[in-house]
N, C-alpha and C. Protein backbone atom coordinates (compact mmCIF):
# COMPACT_ATOMS: atom_id res chain seq x y z
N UNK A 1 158.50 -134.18 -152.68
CA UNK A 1 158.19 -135.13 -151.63
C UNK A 1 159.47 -135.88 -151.24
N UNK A 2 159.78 -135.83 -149.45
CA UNK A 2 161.08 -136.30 -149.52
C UNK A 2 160.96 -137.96 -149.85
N UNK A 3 162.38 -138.52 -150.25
CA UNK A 3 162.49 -139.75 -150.26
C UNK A 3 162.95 -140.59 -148.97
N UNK A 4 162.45 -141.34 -148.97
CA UNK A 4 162.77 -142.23 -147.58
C UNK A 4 163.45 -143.35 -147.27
N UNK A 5 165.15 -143.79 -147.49
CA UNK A 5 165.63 -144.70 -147.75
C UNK A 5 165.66 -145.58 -146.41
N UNK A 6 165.64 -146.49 -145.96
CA UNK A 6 165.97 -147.67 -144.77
C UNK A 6 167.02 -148.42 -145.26
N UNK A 7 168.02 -148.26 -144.46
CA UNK A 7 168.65 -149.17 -144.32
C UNK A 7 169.32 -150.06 -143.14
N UNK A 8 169.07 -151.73 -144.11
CA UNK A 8 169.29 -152.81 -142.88
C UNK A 8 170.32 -153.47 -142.65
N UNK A 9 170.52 -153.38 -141.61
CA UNK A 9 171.57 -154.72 -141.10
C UNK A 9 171.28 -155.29 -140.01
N UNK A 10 171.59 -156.53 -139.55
CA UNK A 10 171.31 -157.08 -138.45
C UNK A 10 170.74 -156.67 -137.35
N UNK A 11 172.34 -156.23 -136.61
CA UNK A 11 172.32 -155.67 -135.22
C UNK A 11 172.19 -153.70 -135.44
N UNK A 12 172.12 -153.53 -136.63
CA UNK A 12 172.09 -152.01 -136.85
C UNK A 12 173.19 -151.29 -135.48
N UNK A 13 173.99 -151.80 -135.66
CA UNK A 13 175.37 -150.78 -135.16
C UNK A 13 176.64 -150.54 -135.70
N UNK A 14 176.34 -151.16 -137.08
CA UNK A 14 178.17 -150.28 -138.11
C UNK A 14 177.46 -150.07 -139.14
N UNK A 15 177.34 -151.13 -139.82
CA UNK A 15 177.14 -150.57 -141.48
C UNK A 15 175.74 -149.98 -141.90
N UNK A 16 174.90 -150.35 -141.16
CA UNK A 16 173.41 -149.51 -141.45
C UNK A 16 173.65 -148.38 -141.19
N UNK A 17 174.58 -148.05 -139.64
CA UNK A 17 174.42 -146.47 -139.30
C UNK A 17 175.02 -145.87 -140.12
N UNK A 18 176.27 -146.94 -140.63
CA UNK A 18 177.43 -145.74 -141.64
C UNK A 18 177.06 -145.46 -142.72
N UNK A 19 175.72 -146.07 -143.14
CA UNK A 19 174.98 -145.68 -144.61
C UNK A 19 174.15 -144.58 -144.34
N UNK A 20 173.15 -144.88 -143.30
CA UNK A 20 172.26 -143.61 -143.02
C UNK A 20 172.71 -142.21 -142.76
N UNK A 21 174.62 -142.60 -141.99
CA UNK A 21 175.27 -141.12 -141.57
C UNK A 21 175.10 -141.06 -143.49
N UNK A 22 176.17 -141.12 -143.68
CA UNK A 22 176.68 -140.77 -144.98
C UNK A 22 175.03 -140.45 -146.22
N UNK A 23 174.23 -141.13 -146.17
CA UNK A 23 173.14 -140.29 -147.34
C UNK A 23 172.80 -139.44 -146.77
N UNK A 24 172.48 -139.38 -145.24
CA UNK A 24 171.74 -137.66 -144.89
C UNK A 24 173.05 -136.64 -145.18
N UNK A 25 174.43 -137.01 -144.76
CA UNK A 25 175.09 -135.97 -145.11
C UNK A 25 175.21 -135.75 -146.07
N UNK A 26 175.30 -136.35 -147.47
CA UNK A 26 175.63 -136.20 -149.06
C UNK A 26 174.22 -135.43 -149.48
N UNK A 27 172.91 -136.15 -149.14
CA UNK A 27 172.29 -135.59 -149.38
C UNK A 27 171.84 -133.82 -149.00
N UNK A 28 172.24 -133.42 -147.99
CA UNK A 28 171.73 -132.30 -147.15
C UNK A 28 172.93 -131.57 -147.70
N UNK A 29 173.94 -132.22 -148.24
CA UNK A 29 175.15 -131.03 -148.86
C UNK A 29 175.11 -130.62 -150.44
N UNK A 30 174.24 -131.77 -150.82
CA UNK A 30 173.63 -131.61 -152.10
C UNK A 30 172.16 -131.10 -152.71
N UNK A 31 171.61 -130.90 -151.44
CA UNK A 31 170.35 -130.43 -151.77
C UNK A 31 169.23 -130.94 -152.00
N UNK A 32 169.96 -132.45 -151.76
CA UNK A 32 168.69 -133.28 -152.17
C UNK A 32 167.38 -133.85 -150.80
N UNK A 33 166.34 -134.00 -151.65
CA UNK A 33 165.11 -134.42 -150.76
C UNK A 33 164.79 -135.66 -149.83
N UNK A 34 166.31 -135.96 -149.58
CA UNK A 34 166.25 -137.61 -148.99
C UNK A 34 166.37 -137.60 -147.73
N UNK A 35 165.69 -138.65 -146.95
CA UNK A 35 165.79 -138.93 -146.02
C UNK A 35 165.88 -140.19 -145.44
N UNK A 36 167.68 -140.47 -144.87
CA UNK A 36 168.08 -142.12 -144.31
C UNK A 36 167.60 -142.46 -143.27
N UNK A 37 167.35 -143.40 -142.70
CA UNK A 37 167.03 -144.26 -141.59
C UNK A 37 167.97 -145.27 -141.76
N UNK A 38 167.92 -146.31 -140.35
CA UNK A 38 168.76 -147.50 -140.41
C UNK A 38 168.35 -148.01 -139.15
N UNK A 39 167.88 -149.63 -139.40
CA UNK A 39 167.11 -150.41 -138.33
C UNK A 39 168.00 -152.12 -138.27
N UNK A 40 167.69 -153.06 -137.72
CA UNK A 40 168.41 -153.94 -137.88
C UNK A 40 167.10 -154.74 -136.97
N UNK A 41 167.36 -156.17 -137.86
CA UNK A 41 166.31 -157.29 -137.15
C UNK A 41 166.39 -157.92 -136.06
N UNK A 42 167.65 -157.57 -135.66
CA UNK A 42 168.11 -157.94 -133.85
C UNK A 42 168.76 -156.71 -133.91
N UNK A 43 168.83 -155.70 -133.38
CA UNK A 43 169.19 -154.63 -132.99
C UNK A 43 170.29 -155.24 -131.56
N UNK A 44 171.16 -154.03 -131.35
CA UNK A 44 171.76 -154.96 -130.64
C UNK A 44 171.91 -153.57 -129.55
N UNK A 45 171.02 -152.39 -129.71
CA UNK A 45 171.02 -151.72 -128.82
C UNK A 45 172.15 -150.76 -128.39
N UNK A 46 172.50 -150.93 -129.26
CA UNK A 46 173.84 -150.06 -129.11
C UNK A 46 175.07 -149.65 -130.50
N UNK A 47 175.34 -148.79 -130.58
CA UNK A 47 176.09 -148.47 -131.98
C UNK A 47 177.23 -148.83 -132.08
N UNK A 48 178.59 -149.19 -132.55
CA UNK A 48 179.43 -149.63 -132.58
C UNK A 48 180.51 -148.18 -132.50
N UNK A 49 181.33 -147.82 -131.28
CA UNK A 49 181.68 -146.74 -131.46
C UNK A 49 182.51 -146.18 -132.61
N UNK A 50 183.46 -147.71 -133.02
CA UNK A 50 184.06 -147.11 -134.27
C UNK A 50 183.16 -146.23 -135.36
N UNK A 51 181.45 -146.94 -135.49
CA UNK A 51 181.22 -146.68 -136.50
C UNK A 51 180.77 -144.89 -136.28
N UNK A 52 180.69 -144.42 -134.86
CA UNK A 52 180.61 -143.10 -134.88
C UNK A 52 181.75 -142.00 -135.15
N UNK A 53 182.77 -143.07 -134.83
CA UNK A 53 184.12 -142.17 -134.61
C UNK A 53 184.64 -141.85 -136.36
N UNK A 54 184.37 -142.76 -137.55
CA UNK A 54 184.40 -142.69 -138.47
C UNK A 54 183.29 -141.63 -139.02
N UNK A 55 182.08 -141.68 -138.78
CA UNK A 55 181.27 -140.67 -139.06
C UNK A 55 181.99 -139.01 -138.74
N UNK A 56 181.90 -139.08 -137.38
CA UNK A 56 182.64 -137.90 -137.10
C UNK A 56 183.90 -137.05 -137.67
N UNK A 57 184.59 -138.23 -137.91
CA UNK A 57 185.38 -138.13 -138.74
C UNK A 57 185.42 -137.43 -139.95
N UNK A 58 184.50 -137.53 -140.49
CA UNK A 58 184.16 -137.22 -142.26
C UNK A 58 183.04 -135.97 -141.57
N UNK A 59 182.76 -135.95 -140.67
CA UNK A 59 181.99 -134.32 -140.48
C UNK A 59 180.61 -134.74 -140.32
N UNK A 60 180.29 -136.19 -140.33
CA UNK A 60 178.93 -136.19 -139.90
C UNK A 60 178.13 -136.19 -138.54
N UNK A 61 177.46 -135.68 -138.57
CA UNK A 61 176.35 -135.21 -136.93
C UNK A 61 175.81 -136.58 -136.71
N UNK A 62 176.28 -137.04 -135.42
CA UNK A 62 175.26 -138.29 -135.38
C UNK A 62 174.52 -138.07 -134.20
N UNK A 63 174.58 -136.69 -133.77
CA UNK A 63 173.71 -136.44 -132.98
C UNK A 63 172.16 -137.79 -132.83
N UNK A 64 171.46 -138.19 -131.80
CA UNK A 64 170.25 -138.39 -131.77
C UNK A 64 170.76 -140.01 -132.61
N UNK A 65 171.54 -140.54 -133.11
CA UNK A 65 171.43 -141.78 -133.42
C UNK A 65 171.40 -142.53 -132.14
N UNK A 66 170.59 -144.11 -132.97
CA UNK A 66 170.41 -144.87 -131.57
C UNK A 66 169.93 -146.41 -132.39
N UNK A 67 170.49 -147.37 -131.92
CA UNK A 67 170.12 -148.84 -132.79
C UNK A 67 168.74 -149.32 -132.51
N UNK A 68 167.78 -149.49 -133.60
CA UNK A 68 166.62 -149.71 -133.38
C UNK A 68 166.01 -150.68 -134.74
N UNK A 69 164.49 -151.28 -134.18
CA UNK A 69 164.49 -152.55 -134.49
C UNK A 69 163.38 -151.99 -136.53
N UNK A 70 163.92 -152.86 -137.39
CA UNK A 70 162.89 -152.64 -138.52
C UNK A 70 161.49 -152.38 -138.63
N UNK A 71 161.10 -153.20 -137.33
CA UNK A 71 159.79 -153.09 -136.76
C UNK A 71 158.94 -151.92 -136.63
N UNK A 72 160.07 -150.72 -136.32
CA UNK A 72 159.51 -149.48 -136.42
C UNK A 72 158.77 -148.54 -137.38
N UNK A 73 159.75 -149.42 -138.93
CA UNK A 73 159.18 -149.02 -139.97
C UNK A 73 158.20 -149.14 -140.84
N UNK A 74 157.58 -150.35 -139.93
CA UNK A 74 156.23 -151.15 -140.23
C UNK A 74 154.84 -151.34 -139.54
N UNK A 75 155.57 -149.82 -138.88
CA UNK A 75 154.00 -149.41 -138.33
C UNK A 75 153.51 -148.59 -138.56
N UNK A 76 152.08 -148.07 -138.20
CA UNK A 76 151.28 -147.18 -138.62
C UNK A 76 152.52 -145.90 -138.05
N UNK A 77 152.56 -144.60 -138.68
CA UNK A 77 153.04 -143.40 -138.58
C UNK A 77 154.35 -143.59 -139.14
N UNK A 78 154.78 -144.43 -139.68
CA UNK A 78 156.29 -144.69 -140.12
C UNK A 78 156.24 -144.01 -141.50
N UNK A 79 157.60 -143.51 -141.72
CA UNK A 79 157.86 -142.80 -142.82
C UNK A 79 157.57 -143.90 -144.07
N UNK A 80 157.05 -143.17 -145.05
CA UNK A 80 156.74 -143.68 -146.27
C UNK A 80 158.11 -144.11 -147.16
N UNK A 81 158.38 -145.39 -147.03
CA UNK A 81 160.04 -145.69 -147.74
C UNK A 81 159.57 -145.63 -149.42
N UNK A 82 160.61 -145.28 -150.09
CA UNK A 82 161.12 -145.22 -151.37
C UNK A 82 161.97 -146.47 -151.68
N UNK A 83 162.85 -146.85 -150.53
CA UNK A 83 164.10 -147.64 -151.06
C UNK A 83 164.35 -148.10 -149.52
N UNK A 84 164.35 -149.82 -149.83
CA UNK A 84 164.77 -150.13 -148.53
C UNK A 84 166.43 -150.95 -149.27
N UNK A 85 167.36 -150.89 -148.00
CA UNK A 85 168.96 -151.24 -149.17
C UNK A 85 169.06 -152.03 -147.90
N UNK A 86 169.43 -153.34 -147.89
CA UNK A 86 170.44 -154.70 -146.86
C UNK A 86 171.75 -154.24 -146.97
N UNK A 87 172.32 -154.22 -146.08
CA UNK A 87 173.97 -154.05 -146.51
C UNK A 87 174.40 -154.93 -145.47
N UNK A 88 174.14 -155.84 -145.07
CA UNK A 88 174.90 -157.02 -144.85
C UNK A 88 173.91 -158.50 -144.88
N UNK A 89 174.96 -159.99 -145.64
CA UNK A 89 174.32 -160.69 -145.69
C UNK A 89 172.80 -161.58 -144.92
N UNK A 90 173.28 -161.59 -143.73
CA UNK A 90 172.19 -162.02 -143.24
C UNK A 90 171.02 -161.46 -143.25
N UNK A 91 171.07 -159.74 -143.01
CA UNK A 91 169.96 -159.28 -143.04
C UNK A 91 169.36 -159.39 -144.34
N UNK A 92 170.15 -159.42 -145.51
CA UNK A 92 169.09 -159.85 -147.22
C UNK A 92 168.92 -161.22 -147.09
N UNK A 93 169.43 -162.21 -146.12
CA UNK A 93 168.68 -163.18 -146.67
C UNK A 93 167.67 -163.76 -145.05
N UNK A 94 167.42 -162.64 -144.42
CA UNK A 94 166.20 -162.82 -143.49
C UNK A 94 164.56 -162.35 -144.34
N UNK A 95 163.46 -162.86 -144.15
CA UNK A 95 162.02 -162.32 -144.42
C UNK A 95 161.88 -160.93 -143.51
N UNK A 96 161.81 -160.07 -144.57
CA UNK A 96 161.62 -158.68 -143.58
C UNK A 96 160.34 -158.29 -143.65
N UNK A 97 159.57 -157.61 -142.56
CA UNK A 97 158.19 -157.47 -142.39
C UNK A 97 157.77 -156.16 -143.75
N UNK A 98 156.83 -156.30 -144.06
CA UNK A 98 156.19 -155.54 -145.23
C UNK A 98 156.14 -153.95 -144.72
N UNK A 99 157.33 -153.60 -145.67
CA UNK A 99 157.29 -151.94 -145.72
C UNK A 99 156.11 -151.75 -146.45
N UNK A 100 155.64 -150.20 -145.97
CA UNK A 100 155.25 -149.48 -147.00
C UNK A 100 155.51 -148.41 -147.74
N UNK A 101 155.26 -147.89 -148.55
CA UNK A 101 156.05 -147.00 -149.53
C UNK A 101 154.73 -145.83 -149.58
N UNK A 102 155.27 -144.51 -150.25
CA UNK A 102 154.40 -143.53 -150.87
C UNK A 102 153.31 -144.55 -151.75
N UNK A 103 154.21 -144.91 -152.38
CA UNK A 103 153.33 -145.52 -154.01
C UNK A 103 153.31 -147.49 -153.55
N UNK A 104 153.02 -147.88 -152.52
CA UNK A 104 153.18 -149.08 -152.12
C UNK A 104 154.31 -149.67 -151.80
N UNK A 105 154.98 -150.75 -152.39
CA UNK A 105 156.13 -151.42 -151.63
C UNK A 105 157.46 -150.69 -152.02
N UNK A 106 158.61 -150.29 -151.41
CA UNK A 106 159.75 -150.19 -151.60
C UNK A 106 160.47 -150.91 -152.81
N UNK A 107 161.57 -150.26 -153.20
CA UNK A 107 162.39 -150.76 -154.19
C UNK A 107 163.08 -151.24 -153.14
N UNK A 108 163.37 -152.63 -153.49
CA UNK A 108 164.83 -153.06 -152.09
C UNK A 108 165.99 -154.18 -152.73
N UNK A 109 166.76 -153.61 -152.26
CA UNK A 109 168.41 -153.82 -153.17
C UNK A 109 169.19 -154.14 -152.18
N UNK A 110 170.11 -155.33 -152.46
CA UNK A 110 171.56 -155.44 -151.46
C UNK A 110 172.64 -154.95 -151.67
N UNK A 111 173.17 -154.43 -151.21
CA UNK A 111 174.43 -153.90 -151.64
C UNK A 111 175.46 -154.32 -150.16
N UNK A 112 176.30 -155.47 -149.98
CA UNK A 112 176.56 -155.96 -149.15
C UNK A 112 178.03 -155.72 -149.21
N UNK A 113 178.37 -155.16 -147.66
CA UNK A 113 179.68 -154.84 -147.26
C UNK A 113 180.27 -155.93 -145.95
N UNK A 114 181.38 -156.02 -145.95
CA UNK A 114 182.01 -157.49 -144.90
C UNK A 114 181.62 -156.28 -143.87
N UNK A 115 181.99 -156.89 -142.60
CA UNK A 115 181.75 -156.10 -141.81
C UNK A 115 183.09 -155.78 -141.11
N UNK A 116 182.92 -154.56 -140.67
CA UNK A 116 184.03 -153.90 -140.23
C UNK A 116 184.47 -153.98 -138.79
N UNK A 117 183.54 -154.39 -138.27
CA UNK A 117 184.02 -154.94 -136.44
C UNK A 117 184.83 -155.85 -136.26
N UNK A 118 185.02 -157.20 -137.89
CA UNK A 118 185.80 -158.21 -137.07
C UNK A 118 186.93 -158.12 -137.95
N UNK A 119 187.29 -156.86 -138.29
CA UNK A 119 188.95 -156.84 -138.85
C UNK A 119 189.52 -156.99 -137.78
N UNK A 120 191.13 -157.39 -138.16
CA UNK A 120 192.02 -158.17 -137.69
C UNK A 120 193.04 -156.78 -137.58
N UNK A 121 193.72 -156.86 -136.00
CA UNK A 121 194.66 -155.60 -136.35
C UNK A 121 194.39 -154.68 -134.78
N UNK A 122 193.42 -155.03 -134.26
CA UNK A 122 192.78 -154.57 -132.77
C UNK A 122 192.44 -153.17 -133.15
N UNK A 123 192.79 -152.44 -132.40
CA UNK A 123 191.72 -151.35 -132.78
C UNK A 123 192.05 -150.34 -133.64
N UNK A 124 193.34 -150.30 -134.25
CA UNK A 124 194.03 -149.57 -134.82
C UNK A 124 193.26 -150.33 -136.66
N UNK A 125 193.62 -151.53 -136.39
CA UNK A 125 192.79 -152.12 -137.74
C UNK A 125 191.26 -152.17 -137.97
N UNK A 126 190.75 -151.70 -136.79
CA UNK A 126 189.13 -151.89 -136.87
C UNK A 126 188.72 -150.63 -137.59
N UNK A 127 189.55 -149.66 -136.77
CA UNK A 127 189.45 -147.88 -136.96
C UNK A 127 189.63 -148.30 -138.47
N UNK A 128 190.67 -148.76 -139.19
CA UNK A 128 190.76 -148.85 -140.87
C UNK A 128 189.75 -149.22 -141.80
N UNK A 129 189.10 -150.55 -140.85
CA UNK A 129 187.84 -151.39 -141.85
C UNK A 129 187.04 -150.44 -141.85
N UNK A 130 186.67 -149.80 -140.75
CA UNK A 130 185.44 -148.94 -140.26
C UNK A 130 185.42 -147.79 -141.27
N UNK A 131 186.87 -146.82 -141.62
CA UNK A 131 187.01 -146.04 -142.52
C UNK A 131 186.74 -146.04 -144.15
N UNK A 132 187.73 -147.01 -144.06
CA UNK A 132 187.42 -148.18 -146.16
C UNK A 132 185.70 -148.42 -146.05
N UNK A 133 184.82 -148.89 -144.82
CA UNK A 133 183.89 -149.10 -145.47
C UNK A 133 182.68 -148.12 -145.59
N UNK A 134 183.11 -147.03 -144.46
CA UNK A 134 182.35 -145.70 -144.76
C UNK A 134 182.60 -145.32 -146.11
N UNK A 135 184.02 -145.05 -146.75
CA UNK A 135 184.24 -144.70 -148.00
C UNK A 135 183.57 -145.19 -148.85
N UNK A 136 183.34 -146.55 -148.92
CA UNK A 136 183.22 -147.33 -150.18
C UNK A 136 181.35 -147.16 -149.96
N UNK A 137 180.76 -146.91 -148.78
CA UNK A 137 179.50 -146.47 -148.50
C UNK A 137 179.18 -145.55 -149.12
N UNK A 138 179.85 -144.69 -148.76
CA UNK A 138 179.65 -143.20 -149.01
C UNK A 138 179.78 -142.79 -150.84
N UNK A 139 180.67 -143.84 -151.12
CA UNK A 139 180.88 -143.54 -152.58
C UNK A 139 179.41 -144.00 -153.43
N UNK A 140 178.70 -145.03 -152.71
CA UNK A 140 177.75 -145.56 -153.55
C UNK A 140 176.18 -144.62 -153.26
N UNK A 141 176.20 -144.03 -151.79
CA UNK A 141 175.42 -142.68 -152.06
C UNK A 141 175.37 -141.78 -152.65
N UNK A 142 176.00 -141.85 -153.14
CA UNK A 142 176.45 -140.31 -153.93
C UNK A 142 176.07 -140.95 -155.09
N UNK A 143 176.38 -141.72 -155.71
CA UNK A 143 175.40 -142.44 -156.65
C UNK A 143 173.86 -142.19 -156.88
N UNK A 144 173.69 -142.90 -155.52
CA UNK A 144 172.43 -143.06 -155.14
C UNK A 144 171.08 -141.34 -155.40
N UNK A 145 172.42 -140.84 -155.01
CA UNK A 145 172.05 -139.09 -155.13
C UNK A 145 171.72 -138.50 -156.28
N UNK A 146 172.48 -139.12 -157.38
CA UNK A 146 172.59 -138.54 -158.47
C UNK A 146 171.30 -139.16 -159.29
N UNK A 147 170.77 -140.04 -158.67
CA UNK A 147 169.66 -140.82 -159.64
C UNK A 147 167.91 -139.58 -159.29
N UNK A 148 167.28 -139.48 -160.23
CA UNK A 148 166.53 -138.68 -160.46
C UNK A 148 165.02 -139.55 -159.75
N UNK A 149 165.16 -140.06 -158.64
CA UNK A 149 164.70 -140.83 -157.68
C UNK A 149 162.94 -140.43 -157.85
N UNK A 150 162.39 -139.43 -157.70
CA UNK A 150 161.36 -138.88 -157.75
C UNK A 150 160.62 -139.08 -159.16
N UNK A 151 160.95 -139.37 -160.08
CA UNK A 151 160.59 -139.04 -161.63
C UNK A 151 160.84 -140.81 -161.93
N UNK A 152 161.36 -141.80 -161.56
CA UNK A 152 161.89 -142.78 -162.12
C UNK A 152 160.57 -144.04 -161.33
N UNK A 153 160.52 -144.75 -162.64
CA UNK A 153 159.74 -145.59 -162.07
C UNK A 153 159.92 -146.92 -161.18
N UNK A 154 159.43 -147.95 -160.47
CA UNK A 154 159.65 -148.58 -160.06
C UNK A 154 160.94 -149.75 -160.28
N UNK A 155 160.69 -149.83 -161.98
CA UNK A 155 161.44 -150.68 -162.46
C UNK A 155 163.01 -150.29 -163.14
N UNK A 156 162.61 -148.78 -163.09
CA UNK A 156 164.00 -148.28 -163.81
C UNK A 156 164.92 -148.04 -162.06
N UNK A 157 164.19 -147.44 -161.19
CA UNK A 157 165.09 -147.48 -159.76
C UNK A 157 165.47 -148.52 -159.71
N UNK A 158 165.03 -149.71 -159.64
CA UNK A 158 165.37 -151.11 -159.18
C UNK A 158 166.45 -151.46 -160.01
N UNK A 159 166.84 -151.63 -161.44
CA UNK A 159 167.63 -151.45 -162.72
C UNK A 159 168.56 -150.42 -162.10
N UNK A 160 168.93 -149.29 -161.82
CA UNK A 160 169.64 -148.32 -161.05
C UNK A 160 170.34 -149.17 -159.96
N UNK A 161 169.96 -149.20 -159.27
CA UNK A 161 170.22 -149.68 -158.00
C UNK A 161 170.95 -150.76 -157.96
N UNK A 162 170.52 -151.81 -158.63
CA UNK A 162 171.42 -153.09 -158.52
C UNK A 162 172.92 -152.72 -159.81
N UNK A 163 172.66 -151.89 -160.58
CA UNK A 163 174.02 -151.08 -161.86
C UNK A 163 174.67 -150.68 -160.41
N UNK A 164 174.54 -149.93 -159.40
CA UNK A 164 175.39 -149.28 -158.69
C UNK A 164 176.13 -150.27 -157.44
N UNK A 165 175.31 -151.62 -157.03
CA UNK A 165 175.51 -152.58 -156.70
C UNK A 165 176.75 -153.23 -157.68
N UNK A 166 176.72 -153.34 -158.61
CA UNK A 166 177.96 -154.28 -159.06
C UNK A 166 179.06 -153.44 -159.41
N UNK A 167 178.96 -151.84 -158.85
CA UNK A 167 180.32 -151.07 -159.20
C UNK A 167 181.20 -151.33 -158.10
C-alpha cells in the first residue's frame, strides 16, 4: 500500500515543492511505494522558479507541478497520508486542518529549512540557497526511504522521524 507523505510550507513554492520533487524521485529510483505531495496554507499560486530550475537540475520531472492549498488534503477523495512533514517555521507553528491517514491521523514532524528565496547574492546566490537546500532535502529523504515505513508503528515512525530531524 503506497505511502502518502504531505508536505507543508506556507506559500508552497520552494521548499515544499523541493521536498515533494526530491521523495518522488529517490523514491521511484529506489523502488519504493511512496508517494509526495506538497500544499501550503496560503499558497501563493505560483512556484518559485529557482525552486524548479534546481529540481531540473538534479533530473527531476516537475512536469504537472502547481502551488496548492492543504485544504485539498482534507477532503473527501484525498490521498490517505502516512506522514505529514512542515519544513518551514510558520507553517509548524500554524493549526493545520485534520488529515486523514490509512490507519487515522498522520505522523507529523518538522524538519525546518531557512528559506532559500531570501538569500543574499541576487540571483546567482539564490540559484546557491535553492541548491544547498534541495541537497540537504534530498539527503533527509533518502533517510526517510530507508525507514521500513509500512511495518513500523505509529510511535516508532514518529521516534524515526524526529532522529532524522536532528541530523
Amino acid at each position: 500500500m503506497t505511502a502518502h507523505v504531505l508536505i507543508l510550507c506556507t506559500h508552497n513554492s520552494a521548499r515544499s515543492v523541493l521536498s515533494e520533487g526530491m521523495l518522488n524521485h529517490w523514491a521511484k529510483k529506489l523502488g519504493r511505494d511512496v508517494q509526495a505531495h506538497s500544499a501550503g496554507s496560503a499558497p501563493s499560486g505560483r512556484i518559485n522558479p529557482f525552486a524548479l530550475e534546481a529540481l531540473q537540475n538534479a533530473g527531476v520531472d516537475t512536469a504537472g507541478y502547481r502551488s496548492k492549498s492543504w485544504d485539498e488534503f482534507s477532503q473527501d477523495g484525498a490521498p490517505p497520508l502516512s506522514i505529514v512533514i512542515t519544513v518551514c517555521d510558520s507553517a509548524a507553528a500554524e493549526q493545520c486542518p485534520v488529515f486523514f491517514g490509512g490507519n487515522g491521523q498522520p505522523v507529523k514532524v518538522h524538519w525546518g529549512y531557512p528559506d532559500p528565496s531570501n538569500a543574499e547574492g541576487g540571483d546567482e546566490g539564490r540559484r546557491r540557497a535553492f541548491e544547498l537546500t534541495r541537497q540537504a532535502i534530498g539527503y533527509r529523504m533518502l533517510q526517510l526511504l530507508q525507514l521500513p515505513v509500512e511495518t513500523m508503528s505509529k510511535a516508532e515512525l514518529q521516534q524515526a522521524l524526529a532522529e532524522i530531524a536532528k541530523a
